[in-house]
Protein backbone atom coordinates (compact mmCIF):
# COMPACT_ATOMS: atom_id res chain seq x y z
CA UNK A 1 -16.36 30.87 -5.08
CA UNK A 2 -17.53 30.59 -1.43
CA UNK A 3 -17.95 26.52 -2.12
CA UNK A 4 -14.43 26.32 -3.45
CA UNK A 5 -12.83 28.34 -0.69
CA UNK A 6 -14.52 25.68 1.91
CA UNK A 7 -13.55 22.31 -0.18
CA UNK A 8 -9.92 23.67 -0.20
CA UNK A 9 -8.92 21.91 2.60
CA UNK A 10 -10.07 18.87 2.23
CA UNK A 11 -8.67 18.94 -1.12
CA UNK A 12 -5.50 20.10 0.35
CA UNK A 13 -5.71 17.22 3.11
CA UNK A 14 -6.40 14.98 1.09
CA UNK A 15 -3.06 15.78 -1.28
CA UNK A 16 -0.75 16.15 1.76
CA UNK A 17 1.60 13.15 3.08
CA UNK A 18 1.46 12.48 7.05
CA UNK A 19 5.15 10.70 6.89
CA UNK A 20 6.46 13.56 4.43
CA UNK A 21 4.63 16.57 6.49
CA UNK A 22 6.12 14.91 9.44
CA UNK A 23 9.61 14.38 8.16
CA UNK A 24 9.49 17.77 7.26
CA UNK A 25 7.80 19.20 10.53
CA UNK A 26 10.68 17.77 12.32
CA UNK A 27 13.51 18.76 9.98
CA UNK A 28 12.17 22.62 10.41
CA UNK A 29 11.85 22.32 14.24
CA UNK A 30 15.00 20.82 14.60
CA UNK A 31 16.46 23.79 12.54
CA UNK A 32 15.34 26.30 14.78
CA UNK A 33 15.67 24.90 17.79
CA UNK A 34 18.55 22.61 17.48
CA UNK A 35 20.70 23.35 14.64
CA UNK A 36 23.42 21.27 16.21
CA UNK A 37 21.34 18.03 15.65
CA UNK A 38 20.12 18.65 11.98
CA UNK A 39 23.15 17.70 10.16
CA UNK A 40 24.11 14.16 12.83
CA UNK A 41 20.11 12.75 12.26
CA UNK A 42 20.30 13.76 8.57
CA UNK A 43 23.36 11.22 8.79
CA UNK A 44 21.78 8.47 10.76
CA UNK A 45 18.61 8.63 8.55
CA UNK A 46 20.94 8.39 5.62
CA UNK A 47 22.80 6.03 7.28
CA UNK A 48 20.03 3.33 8.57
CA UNK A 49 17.59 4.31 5.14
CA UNK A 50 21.24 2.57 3.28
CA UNK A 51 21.66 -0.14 5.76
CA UNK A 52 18.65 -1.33 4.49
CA UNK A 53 18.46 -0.31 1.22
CA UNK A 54 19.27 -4.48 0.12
CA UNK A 55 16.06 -6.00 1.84
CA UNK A 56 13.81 -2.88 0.56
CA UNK A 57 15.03 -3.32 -3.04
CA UNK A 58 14.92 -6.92 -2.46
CA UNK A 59 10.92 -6.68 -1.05
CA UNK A 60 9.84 -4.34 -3.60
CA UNK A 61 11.06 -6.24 -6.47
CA UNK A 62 9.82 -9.35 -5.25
CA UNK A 63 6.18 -8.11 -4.34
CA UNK A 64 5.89 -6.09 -7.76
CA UNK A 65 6.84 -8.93 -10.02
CA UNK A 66 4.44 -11.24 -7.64
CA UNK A 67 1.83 -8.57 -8.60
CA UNK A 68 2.82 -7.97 -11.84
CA UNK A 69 2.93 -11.67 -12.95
CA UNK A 70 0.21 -13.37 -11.13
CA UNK A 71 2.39 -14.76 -8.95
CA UNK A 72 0.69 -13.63 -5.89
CA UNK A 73 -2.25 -15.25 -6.49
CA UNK A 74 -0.31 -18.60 -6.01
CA UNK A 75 1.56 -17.45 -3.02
CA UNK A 76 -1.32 -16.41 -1.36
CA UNK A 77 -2.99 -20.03 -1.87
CA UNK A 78 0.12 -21.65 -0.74
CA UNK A 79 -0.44 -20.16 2.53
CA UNK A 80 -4.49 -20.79 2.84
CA UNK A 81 -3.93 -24.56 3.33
CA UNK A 82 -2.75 -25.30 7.11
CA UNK A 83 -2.79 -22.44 9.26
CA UNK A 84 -1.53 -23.76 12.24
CA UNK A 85 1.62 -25.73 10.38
CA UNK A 86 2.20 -22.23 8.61
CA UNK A 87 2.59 -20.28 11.77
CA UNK A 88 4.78 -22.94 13.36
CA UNK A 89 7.32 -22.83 10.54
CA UNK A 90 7.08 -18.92 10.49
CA UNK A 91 7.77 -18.59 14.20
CA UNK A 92 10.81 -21.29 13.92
CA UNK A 93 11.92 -19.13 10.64
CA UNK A 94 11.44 -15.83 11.84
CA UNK A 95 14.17 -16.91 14.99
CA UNK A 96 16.88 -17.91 12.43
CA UNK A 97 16.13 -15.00 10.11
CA UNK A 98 19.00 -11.93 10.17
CA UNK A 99 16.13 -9.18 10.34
CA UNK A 100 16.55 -6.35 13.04
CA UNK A 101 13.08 -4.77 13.97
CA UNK A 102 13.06 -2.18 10.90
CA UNK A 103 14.88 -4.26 8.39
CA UNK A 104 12.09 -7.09 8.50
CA UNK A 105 9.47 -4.12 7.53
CA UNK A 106 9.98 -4.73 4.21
CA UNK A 107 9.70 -7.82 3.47
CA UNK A 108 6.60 -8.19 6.30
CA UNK A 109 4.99 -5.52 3.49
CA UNK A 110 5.83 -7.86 0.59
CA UNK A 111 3.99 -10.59 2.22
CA UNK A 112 0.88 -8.85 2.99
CA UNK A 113 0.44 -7.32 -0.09
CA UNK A 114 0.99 -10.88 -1.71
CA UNK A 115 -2.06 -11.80 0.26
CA UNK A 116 -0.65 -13.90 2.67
CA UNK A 117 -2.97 -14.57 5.81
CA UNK A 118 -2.41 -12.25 8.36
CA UNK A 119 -1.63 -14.93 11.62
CA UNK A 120 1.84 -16.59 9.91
CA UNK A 121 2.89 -12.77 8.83
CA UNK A 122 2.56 -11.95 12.48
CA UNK A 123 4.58 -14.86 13.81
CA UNK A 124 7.39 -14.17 11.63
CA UNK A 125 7.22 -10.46 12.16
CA UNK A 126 7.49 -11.06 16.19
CA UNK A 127 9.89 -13.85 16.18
CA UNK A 128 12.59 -12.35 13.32
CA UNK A 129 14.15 -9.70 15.28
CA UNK A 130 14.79 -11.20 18.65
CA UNK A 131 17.15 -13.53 17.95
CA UNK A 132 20.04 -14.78 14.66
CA UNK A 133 23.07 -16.78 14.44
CA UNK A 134 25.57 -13.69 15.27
CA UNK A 135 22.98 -12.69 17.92
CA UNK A 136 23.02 -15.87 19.73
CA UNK A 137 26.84 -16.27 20.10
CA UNK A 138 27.02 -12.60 20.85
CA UNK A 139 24.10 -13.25 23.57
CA UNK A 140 26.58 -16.31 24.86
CA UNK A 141 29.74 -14.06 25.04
CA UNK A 142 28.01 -11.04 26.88
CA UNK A 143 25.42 -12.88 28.96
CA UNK A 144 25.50 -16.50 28.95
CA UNK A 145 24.01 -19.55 27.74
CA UNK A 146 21.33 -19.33 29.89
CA UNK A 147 20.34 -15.64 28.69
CA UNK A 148 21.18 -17.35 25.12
CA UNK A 149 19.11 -20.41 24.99
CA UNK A 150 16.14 -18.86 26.62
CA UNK A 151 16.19 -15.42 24.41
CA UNK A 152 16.18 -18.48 21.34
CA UNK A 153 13.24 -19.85 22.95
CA UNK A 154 11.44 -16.83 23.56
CA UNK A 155 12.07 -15.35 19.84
CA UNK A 156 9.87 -18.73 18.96
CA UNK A 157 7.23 -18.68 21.59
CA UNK A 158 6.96 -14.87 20.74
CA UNK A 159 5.91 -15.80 17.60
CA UNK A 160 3.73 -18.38 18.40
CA UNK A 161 2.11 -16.57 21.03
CA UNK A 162 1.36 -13.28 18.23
CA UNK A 163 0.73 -16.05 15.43
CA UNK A 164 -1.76 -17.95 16.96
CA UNK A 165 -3.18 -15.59 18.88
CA UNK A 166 -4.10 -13.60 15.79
CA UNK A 167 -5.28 -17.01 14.41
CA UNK A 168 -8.15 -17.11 17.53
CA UNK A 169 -8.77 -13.58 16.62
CA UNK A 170 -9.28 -13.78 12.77
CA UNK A 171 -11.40 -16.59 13.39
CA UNK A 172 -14.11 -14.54 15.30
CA UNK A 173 -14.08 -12.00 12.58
CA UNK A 174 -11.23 -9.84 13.63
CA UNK A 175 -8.64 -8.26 10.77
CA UNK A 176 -11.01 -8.84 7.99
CA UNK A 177 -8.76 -5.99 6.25
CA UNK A 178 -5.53 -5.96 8.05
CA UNK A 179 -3.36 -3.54 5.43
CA UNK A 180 -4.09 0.10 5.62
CA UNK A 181 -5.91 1.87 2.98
CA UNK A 182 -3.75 2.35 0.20
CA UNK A 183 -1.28 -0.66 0.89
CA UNK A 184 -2.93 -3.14 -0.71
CA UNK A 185 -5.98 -5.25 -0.60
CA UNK A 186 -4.26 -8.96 0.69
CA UNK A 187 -6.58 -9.72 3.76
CA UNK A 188 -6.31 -12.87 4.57
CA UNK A 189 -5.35 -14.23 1.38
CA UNK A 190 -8.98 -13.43 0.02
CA UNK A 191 -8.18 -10.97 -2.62
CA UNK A 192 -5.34 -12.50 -4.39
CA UNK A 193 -7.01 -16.31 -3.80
CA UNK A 194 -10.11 -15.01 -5.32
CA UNK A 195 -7.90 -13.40 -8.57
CA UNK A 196 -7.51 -16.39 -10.39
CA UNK A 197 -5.29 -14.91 -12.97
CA UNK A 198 -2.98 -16.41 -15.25
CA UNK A 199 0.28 -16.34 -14.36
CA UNK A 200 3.24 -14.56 -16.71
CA UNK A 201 6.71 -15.38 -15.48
CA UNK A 202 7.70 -12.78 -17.54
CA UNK A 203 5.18 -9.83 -16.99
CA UNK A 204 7.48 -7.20 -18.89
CA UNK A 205 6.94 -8.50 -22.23
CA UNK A 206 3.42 -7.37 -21.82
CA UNK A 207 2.75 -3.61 -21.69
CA UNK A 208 -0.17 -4.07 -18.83
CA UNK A 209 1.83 -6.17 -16.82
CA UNK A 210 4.77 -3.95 -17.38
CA UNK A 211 3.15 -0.81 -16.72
CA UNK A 212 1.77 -2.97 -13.25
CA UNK A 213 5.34 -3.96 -12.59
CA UNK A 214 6.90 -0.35 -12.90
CA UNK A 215 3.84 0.95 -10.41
CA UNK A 216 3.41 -1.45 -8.32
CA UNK A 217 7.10 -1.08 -7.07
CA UNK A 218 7.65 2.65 -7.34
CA UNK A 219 4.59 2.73 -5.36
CA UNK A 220 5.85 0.37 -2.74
CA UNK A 221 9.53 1.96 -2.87
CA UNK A 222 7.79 5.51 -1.77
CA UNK A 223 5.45 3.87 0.82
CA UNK A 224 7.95 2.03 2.96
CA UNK A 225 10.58 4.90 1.63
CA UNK A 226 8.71 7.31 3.25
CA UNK A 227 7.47 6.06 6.50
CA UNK A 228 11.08 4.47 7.60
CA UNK A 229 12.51 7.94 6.98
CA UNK A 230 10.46 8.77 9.34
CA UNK A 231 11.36 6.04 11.77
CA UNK A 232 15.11 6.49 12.10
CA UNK A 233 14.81 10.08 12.19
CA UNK A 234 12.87 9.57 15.47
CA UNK A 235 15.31 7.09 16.30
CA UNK A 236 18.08 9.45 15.86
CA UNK A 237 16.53 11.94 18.34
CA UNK A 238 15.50 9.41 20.97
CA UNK A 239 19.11 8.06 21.06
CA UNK A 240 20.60 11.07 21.78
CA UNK A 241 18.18 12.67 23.91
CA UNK A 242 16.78 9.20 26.05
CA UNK A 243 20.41 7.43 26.70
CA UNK A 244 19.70 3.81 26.76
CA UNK A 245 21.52 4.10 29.79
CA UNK A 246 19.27 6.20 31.79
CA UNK A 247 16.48 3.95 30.56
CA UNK A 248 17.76 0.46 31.70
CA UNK A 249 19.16 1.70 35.04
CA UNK A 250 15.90 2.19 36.13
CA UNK A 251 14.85 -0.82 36.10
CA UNK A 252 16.56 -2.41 38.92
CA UNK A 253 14.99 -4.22 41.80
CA UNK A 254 13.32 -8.28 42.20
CA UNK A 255 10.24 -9.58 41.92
CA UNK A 256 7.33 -9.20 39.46
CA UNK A 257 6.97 -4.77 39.49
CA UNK A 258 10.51 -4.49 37.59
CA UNK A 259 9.61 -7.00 34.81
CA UNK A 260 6.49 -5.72 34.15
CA UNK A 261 7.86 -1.92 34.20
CA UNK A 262 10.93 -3.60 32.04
CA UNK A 263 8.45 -4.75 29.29
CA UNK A 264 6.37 -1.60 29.21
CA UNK A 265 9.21 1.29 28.82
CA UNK A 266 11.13 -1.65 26.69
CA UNK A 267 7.96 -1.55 23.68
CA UNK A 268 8.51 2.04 22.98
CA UNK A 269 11.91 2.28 23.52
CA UNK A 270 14.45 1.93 21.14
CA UNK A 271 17.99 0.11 22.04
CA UNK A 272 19.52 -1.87 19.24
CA UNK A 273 20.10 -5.62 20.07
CA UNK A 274 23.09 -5.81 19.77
CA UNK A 275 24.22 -2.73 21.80
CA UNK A 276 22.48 -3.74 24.47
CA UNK A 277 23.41 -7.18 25.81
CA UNK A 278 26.74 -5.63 26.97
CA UNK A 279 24.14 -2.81 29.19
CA UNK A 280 21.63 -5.63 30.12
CA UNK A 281 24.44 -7.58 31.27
CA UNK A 282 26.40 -4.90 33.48
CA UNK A 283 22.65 -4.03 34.94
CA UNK A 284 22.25 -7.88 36.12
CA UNK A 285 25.67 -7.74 37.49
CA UNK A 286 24.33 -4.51 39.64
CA UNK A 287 21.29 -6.18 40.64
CA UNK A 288 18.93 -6.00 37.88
CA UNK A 289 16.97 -9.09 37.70
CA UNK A 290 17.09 -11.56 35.02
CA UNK A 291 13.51 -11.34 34.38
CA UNK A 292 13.58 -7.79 33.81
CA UNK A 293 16.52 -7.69 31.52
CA UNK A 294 14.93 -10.56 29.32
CA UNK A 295 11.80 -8.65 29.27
CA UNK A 296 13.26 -5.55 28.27
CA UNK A 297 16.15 -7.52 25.58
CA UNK A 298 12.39 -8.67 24.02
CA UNK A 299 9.71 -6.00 24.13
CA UNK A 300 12.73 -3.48 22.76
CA UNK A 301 13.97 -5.85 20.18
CA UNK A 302 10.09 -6.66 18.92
CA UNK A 303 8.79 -3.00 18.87
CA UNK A 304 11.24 -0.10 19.04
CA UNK A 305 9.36 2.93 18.21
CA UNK A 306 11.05 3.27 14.52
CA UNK A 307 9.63 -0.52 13.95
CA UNK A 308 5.89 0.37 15.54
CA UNK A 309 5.50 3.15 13.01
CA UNK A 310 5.66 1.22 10.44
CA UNK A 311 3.83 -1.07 11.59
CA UNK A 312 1.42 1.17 11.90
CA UNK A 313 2.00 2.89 8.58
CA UNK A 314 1.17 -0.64 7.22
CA UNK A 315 -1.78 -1.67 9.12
CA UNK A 316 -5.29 -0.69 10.42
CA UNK A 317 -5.68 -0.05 14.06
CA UNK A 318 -6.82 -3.26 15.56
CA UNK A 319 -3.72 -5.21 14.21
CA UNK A 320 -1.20 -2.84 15.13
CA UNK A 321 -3.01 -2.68 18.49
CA UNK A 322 -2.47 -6.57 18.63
CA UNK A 323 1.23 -6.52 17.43
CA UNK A 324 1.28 -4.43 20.50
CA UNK A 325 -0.37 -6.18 23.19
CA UNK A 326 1.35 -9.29 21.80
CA UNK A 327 4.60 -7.53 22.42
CA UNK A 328 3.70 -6.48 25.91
CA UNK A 329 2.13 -10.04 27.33
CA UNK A 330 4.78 -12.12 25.29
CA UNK A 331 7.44 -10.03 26.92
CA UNK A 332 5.96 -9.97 29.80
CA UNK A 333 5.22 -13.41 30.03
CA UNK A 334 8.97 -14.98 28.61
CA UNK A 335 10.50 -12.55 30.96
CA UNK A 336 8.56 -13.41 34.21
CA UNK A 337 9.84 -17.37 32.98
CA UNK A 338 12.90 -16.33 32.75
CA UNK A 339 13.12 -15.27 36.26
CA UNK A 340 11.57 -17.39 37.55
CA UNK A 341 13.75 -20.32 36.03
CA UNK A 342 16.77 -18.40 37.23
């Protein structure tokens, strides 16, 4: 009796969900201490969770009949040939794609789980939410061509910059296993290239591959479910307790101290693209330099906190630590450019 008292919680720990403890830690705080916000981020959550319901059903479907079918396999070894030409394409892609920071979650899941090497994934994932068509003529209206031509540029050499940098990396033995246990088992294309399984473009007149089909993406459905639940509830407190406002008007000033402070409160700090060219803009007009509103348009718009979550939800340690640091020197770096060009 005395053993099974002691295992208990390590069974128990073992049974319970971070994201859904979590969720739920925060749902029974807010209760108690501020019953006026329960009901508005129970909205939002609802709110953002259906804004992008169409690229989660989308992702799901499309990694669990890659699974299901054997698809995978030949994705994956469509992306093992050149590396370099692959992250290229997914930078250039990435900046035309309409993907905000959370909505490209999805489909960065579906990818990974394919087996698709980790260095093009992490081009596309920098590069997709920075810029889009409607962005860039937005970006024109609200703060020029110049703002708009460069923040195109930068959504490209963002990606290039995390792509090939992770490239370097992998190379020297880094992100061997890049998906967090449980996610899948892509790295690097290795699993799914060494599966050399017959491919069934139509897995559900099998029962095994329709029993893989039905798990695979109820499994992936509660995973990302789950986790960006989690992210837009946070994002629904930190936009009405940390203004936007407040944030951005303190980073005023010249030189290279506000672009660098720019790019560090801009990673964890959420401001959705489009509401804030019309800030960023008012700011420069007050005397904050270009620099530091580039840098802050791009380390916001690559990794809000809702966005880094999942990101971390999806990956081990050392590559959500390099999305990260990607972030912060690309940022850094494009914004400092900017400035300097200006």
């Amino acid at each position: 009796m005395t053993a099974r008292v002691r295992a208990l919680p390590a069974r128990l720990g073992r049974h319970i969900d971070p994201a859904a403890a979590l969720f739920l830690a925060i749902l029974a705080a807010l209760a108690v201490f501020a019953p006026d916000r329960l009901g508005p981020s129970l909205g939002f959550t609802g709110d953002s969770l259906w804004g992008v319901a169409p690229f989660l059903a989308i992702s799901v479907a499309l990694a669990a009949y890659a699974r299901a079918s054997g698809a995978d396999a030949m994705i994956a070894r469509a992306f093992a040939g050149s590396l370099p030409a692959m992250i290229v394409v997914a930078a250039l892609f990435g900046a035309l794609s309409p993907f905000c920071s959370c909505g490209v979650i999805p489909v960065i899941a579906a990818l990974l789980a394919m087996g698709v090497p980790l260095a093009p994934v992490m081009a596309f994932w920098l590069s997709s939410p920075l810029m889009d068509p409607s962005m860039f003529v937005l970006t024109i209206g609200t703060l020029g061509m110049d703002f708009a031509l460069w923040k195109t540029v930068a959504a490209v050499a963002m990606g290039l910059i995390g792509g090939f940098g992770t490239l370097a990396m992998t190379a020297h033995g880094a992100f061997a296993q890049p998906l967090a246990a449980g996610v899948g088992d892509g790295g690097c294309a290795a699993a799914s290239i060494r599966q050399q399984r017959a491919v069934d473009w139509r897995p559900w007149r099998d029962p095994a591959r329709r029993g893989r089909l039905l798990s695979t993406g109820s499994e992936t459905l509660v995973f990302l479910g789950k986790w960006l639940a989690l992210a837009y509830l946070l994002e629904s407190l930190m936009l009405a307790w940390i203004p936007a406002e407040r944030v951005a008007a303190g980073l005023g000033g010249d030189g290279i101290g506000p672009v660098l402070l720019a790019t560090v409160v801009g990673v964890p700090a959420y401001l959705n693209g489009y509401a804030a060219l019309p800030l960023v803009g008012g700011l420069v007009e007050q005397g904050m330099s270009p620099g530091a509103g580039m840098a802050f348009l791009l380390a916001g718009g690559v990794s809000s906190v809702p966005a880094a979550i999942a990101v971390f939800a999806l990956t081990r340690l050392p590559v959500f630590l390099a999305y990260l640091g990607f972030a912060l020197v690309g940022s850094a770096a494009l914004g400092l450019a900017f400035g300097a060009l200006s």
